[in-house]
Protein backbone atom coordinates (compact mmCIF):
# COMPACT_ATOMS: atom_id res chain seq x y z
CA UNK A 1 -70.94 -116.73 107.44
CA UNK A 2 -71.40 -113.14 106.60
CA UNK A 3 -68.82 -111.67 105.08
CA UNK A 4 -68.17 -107.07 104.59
CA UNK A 5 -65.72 -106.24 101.63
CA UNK A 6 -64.67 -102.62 102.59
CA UNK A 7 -63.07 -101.21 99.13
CA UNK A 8 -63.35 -98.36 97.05
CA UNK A 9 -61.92 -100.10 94.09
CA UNK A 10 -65.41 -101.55 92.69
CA UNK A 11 -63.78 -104.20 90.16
CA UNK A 12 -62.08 -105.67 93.22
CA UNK A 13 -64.94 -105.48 94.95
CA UNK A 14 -67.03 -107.21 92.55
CA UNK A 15 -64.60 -109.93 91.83
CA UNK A 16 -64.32 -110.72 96.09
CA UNK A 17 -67.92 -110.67 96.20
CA UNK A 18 -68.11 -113.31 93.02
CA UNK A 19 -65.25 -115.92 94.65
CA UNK A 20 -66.98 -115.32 98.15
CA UNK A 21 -70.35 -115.99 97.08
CA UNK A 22 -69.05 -119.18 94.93
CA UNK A 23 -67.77 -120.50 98.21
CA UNK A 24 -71.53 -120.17 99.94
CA UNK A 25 -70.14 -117.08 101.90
CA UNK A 26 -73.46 -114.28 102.04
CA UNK A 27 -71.48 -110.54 101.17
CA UNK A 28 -72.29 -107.55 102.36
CA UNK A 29 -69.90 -104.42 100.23
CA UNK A 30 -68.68 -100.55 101.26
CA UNK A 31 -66.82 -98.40 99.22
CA UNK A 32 -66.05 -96.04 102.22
CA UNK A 33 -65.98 -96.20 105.78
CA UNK A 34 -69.30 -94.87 106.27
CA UNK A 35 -71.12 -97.66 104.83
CA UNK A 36 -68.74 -100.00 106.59
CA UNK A 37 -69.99 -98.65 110.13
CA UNK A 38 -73.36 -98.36 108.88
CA UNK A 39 -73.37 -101.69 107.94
CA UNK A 40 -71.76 -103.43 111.18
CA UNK A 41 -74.01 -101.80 113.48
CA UNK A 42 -77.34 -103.08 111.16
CA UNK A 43 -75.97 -106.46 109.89
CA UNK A 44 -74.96 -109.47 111.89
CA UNK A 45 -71.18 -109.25 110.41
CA UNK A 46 -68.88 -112.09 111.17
CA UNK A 47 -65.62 -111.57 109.01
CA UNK A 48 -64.47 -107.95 107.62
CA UNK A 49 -61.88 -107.73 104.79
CA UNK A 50 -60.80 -103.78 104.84
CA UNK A 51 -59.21 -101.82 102.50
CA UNK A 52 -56.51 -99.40 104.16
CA UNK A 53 -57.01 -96.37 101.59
CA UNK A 54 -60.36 -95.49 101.98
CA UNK A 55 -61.99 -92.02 100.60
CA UNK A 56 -63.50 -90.72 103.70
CA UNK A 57 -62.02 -92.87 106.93
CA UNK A 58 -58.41 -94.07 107.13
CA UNK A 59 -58.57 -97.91 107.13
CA UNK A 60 -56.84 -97.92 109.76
CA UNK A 61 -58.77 -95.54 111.98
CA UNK A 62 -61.38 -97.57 110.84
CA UNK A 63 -60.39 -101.03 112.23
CA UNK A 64 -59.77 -99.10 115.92
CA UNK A 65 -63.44 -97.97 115.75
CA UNK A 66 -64.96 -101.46 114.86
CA UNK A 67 -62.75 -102.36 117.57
CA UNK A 68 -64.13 -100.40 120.08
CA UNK A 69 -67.83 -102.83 120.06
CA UNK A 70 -67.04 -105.68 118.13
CA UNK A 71 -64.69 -108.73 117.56
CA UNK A 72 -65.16 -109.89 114.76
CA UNK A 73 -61.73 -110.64 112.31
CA UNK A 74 -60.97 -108.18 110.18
CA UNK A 75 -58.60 -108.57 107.29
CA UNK A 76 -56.55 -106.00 105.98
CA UNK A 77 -56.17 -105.33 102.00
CA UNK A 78 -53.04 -102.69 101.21
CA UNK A 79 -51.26 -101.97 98.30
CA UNK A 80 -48.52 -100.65 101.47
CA UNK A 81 -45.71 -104.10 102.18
CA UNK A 82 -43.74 -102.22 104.46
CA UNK A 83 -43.27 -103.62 107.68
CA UNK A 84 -44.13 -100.84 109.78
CA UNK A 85 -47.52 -100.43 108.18
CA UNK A 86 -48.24 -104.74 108.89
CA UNK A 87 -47.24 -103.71 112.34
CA UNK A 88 -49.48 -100.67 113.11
CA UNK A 89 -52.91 -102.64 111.57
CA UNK A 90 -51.95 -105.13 114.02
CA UNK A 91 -51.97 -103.14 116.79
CA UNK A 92 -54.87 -101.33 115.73
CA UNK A 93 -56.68 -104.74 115.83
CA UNK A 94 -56.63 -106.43 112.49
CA UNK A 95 -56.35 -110.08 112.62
CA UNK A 96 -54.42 -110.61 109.08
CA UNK A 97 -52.83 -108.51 105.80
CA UNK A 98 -52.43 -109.25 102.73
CA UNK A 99 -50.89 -106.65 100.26
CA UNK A 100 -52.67 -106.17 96.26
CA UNK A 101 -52.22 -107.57 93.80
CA UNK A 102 -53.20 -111.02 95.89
CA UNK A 103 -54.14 -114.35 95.08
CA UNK A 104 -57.90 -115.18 96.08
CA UNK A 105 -57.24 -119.07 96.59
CA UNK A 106 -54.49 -117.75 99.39
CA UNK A 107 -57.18 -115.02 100.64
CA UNK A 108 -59.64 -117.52 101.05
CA UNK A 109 -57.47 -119.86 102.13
CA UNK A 110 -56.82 -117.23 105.34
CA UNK A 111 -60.24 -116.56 105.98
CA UNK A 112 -60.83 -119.88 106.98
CA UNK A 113 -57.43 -120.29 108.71
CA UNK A 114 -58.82 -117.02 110.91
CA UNK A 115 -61.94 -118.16 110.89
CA UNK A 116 -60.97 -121.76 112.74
CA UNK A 117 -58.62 -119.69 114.96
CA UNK A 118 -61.32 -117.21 116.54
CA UNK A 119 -63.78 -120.22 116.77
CA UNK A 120 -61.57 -122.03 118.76
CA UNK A 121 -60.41 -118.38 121.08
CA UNK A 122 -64.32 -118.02 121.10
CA UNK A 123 -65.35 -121.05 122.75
CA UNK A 124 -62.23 -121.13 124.85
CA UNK A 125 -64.29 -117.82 126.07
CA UNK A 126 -67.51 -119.46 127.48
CA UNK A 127 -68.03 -121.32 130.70
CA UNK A 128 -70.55 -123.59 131.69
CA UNK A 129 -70.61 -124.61 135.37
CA UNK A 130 -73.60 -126.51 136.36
CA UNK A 131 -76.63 -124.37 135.47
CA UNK A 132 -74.15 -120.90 134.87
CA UNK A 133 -73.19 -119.97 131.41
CA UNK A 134 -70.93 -117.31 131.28
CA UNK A 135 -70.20 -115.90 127.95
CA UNK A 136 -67.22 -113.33 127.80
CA UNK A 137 -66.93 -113.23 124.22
CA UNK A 138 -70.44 -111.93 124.32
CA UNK A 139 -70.00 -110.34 127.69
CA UNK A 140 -73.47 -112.21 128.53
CA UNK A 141 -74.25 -114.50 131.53
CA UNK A 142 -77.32 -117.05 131.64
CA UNK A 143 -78.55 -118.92 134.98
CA UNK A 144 -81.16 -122.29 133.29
CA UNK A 145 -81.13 -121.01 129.98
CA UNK A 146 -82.47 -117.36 130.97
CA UNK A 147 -80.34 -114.22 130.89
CA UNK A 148 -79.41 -112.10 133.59
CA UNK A 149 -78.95 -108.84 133.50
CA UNK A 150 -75.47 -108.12 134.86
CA UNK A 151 -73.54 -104.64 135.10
CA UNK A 152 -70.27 -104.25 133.69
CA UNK A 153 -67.90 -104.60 136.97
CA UNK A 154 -70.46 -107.47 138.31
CA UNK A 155 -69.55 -109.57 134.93
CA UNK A 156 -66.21 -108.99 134.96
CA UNK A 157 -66.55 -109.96 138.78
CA UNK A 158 -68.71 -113.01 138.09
CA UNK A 159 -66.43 -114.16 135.62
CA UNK A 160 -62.90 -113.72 137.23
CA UNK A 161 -64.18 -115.69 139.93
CA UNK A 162 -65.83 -118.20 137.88
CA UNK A 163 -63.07 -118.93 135.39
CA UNK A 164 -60.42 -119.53 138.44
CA UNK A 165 -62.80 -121.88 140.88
CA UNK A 166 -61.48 -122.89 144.10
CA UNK A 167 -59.33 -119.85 144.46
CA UNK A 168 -60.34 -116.92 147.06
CA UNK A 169 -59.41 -113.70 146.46
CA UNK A 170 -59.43 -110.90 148.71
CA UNK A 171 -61.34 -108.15 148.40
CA UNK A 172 -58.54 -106.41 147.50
CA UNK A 173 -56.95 -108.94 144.77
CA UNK A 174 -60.26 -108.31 143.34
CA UNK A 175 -60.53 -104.71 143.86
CA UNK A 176 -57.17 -105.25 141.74
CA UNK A 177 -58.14 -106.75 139.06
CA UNK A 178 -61.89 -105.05 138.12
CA UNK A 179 -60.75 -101.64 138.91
CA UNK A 180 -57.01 -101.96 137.79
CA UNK A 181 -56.03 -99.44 140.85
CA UNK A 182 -55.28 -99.17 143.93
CA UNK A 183 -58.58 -100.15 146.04
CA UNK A 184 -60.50 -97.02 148.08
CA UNK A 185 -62.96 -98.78 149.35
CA UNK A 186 -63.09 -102.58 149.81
CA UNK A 187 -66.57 -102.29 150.83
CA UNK A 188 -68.05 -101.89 147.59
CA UNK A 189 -66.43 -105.71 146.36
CA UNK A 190 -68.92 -107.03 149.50
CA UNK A 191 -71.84 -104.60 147.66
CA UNK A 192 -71.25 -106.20 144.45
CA UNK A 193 -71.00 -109.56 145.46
CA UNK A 194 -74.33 -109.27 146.99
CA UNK A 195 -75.85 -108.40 144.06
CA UNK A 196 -74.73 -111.35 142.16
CA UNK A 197 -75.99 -113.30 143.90
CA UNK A 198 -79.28 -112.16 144.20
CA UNK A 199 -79.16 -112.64 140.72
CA UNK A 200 -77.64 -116.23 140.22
CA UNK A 201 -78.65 -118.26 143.24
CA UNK A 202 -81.64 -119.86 144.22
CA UNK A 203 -80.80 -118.97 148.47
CA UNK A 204 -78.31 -116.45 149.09
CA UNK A 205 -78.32 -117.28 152.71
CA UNK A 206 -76.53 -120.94 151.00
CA UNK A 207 -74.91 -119.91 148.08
CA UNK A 208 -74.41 -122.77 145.46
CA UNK A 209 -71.97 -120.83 143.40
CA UNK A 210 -70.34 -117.34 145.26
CA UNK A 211 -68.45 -118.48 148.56
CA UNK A 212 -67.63 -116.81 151.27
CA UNK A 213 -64.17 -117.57 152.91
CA UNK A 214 -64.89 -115.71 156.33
CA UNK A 215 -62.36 -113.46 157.31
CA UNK A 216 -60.04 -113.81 154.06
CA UNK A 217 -62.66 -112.51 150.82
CA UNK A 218 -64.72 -114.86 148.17
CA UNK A 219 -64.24 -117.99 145.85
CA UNK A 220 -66.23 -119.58 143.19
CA UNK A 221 -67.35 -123.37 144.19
CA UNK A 222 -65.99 -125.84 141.78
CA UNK A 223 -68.97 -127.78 139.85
């Protein structure tokens, strides 16, 4: 597992790195929240311990920016024990805090408590239905192993129907839920539907996964 330390306290730095390393972790280090971004986007990071006072980015500004692309935990590292500070890295997306000084044994002891916790979230996130893989956590979908290039609304489309089989939902439950408003035009739910399933199924005029229910809206075939 790759591991970012995201201090600008060096010694603690080096010392994480050590203990991490000693436990077969590979550790990637910023001192400010420039490298940090820098080094999300170009490294394949998979756990982020984060500093809250950093030089150049509040840590906290920083965790809602990682946010905004990627899921990986992040574990916050303040010398702050006030409540309202655990409370506002929570809700700006950090999975765990710890205040300094801390005990490593306990810090490591969290990463893999975390670590168990968004493997288990993470596969709760994929669905395989006969030859369909849909992958939310990845926001990817794969028809025999090969995958297919979905837009945004038709994966969130594919998946709402996949991950509640059997159940139809009306163009305008679904409207609903992909759009979060009140629908304008139904229309576009029969435009996107189409689409899918030029993309998933082997005859669209017999559709092994997308079902029509005429006269009511669409449901995903249970597999």
């Amino acid at each position: 597992m790759n591991i970012l330390v995201v201090d600008d306290e060096k010694l603690i730095v080096k010392g994480l790195k050590h203990s991490l390393e000693q436990q077969g972790y590979k550790v990637f280090t910023a001192y400010n929240g420039s490298e940090a971004l820098k080094t999300v986007e170009e490294e394949k990071i998979d756990f982020i311990i984060l500093d809250l006072m950093l030089p150049d980015i509040d840590g906290m500004m920083l965790c809602k920016k990682i946010r905004e692309d990627h899921n990986m935990p992040i574990l916050m590292l303040t010398a702050k024990d006030g409540d309202y500070d655990k409370i506002l890295g929570f809700e700006f997306g950090a999975d765990d805090y710890m205040t300094k000084p801390f005990n490593v044994l306990e810090l490591l002891a969290r990463i893999k408590a975390i670590t168990r916790r968004f493997n288990t979230r993470k596969e709760s996130m994929i669905l395989t239905l006969g030859d369909l893989v849909i992958n939310y956590y990845e926001r990817r979908a794969y028809i025999k192993d090969k995958e297919i290039k979905l837009t945004q609304k038709e994966f969130e489309m594919l998946y709402l129907l996949a991950k509640n089989p059997g159940r139809v939902f009306t163009r305008e439950d679904m409207f609903h839920c992909i759009w979060e408003e009140e629908p304008l035009d139904v229309r576009t739910i029969d435009v996107h539907i189409k689409n899918i399933r030029e993309k998933i199924e082997d005859d669209i005029k017999n559709p092994k996964y997308i079902k029509t229910k005429w006269g009511v809206g669409y449901y995903f075939n249970k597999i």
